[in-house]
Protein backbone atom coordinates (compact mmCIF):
# COMPACT_ATOMS: atom_id res chain seq x y z
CA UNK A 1 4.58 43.00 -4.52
CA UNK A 2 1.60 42.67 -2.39
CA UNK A 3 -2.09 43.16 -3.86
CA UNK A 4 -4.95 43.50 -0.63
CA UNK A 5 -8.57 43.06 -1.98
CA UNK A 6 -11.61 44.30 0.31
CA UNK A 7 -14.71 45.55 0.11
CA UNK A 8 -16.90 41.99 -0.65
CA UNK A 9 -19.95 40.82 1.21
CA UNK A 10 -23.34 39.39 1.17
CA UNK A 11 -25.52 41.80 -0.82
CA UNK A 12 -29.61 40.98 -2.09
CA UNK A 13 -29.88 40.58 -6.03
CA UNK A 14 -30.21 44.16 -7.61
CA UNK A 15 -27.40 45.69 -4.99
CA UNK A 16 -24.27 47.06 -5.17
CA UNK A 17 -20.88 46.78 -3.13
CA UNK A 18 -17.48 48.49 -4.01
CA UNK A 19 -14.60 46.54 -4.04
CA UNK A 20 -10.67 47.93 -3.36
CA UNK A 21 -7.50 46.62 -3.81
CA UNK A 22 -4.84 48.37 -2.62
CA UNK A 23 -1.23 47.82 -4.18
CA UNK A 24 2.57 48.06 -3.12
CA UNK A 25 6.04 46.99 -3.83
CA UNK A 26 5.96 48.17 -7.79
CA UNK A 27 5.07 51.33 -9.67
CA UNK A 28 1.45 51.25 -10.09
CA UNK A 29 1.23 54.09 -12.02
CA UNK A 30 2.81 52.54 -15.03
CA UNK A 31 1.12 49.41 -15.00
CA UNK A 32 -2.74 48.19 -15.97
CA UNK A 33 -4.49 46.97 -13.64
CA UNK A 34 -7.68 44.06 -13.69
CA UNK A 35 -10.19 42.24 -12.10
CA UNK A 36 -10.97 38.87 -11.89
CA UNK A 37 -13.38 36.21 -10.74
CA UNK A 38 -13.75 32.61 -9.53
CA UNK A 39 -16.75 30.96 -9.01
CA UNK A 40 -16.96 27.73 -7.25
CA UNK A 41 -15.99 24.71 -10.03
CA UNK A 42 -15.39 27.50 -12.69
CA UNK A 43 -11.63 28.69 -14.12
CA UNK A 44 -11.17 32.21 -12.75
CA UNK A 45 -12.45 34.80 -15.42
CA UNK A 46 -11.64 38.31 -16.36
CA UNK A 47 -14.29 41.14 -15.14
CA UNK A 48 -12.48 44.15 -16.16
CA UNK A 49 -9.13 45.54 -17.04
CA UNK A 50 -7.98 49.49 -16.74
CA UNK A 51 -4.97 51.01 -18.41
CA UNK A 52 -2.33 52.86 -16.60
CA UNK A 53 -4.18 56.47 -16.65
CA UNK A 54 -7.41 55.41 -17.36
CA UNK A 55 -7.94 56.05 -20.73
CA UNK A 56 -8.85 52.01 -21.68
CA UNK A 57 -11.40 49.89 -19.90
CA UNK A 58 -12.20 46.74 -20.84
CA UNK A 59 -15.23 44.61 -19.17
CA UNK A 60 -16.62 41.04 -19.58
CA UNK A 61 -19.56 40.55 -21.48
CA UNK A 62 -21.68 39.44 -18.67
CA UNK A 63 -20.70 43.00 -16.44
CA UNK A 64 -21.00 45.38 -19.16
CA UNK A 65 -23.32 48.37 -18.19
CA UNK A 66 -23.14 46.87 -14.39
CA UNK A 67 -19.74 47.27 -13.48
CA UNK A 68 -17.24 50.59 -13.49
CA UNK A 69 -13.67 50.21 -13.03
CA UNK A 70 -11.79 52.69 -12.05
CA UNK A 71 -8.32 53.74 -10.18
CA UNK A 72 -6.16 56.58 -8.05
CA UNK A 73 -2.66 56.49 -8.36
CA UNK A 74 -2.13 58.71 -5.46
CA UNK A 75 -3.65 56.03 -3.72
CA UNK A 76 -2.15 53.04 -5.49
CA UNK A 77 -5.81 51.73 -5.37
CA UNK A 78 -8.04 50.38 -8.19
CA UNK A 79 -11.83 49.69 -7.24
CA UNK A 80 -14.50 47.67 -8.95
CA UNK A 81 -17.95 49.02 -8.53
CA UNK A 82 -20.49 46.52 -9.16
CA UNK A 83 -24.25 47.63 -9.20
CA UNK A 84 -27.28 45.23 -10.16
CA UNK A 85 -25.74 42.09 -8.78
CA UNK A 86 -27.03 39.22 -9.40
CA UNK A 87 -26.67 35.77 -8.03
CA UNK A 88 -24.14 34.37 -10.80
CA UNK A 89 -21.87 37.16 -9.60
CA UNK A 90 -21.47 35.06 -6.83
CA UNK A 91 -17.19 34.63 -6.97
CA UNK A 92 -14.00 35.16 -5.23
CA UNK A 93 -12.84 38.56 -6.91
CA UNK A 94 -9.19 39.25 -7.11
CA UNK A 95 -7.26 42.17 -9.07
CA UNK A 96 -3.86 41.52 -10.97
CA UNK A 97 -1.63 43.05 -12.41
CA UNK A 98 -1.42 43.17 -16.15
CA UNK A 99 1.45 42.12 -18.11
CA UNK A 100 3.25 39.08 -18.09
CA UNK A 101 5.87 40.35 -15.52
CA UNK A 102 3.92 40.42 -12.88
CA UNK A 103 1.73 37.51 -13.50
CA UNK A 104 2.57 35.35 -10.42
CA UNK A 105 1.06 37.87 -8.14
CA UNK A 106 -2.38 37.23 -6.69
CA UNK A 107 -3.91 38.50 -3.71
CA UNK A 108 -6.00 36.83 -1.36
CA UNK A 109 -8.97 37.41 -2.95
CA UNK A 110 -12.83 38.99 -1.08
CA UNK A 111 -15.82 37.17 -1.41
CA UNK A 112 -18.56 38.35 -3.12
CA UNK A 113 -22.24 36.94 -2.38
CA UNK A 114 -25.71 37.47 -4.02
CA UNK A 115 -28.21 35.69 -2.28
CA UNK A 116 -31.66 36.49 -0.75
C-alpha cells in the first residue's frame, strides 16, 4: 500500500491550491477515501472523507463551503481542493484510507502554508 500526497505550498490568505494523492497496492475503487490535517502541537484532524463512488462527502466544520473533495478511480487519485485559505489552514495534509483495515497506512504527508 503506498499513499503519495502533492500538490501543497505557500499560498496568501484568500488562495487556493489543489492537493493529490495518488494510491497503489489495494483496490481503490472499493474503498473511501479522506483527508486529514496536522497542525504544529495539534492531534491530526479530519478535513474530509469521500465514499467509494462519490456519492457521500463528509467535511470538517471549519472547511465546509471552502473545501471540495473529490476522486478518479481510473486514476486511483483523490484530490482536495481548498479555496479561501486562511492562515489556521496552515497543516501537514495527508489522505487515508478509510476503514479500519487499512488504518496503519499514512503517507508522507505535503505541507500546506498560509502566510503573507
Amino acid at each position: 500500500v503506498q499513499l503519495v500526497e502533492s500538490g501543497g505550498g505557500l499560498v496568501q490568505p484568500g488562495g487556493s491550491l489543489r492537493l493529490s494523492c495518488a494510491a497503489s497496492g489495494f483496490t481503490f475503487g472499493s474503498v473511501g477515501m479522506s483527508w486529514y490535517r496536522q497542525a504544529p502541537g495539534l492531534e491530526r484532524e479530519l478535513v474530509a472523507y469521500i465514499s467509494r463512488f462519490s456519492s457521500v462527502r463528509n467535511y470538517a466544520e471549519s472547511v465546509k463551503g471552502r473545501f471540495n473533495i473529490s476522486r478518479d478511480n481510473t486514476k486511483n487519485t483523490v484530490y482536495l481542493q481548498m479555496n479561501s485559505l486562511r492562515p489556521e489552514d496552515t497543516a501537514v495534509y495527508y489522505c487515508h484510507i478509510a476503514g479500519d483495515y487499512y488504518s496503519a497506512y499514512w503517507g508522507q504527508g505535503t505541507q500546506v502554508t498560509v502566510s503573507s
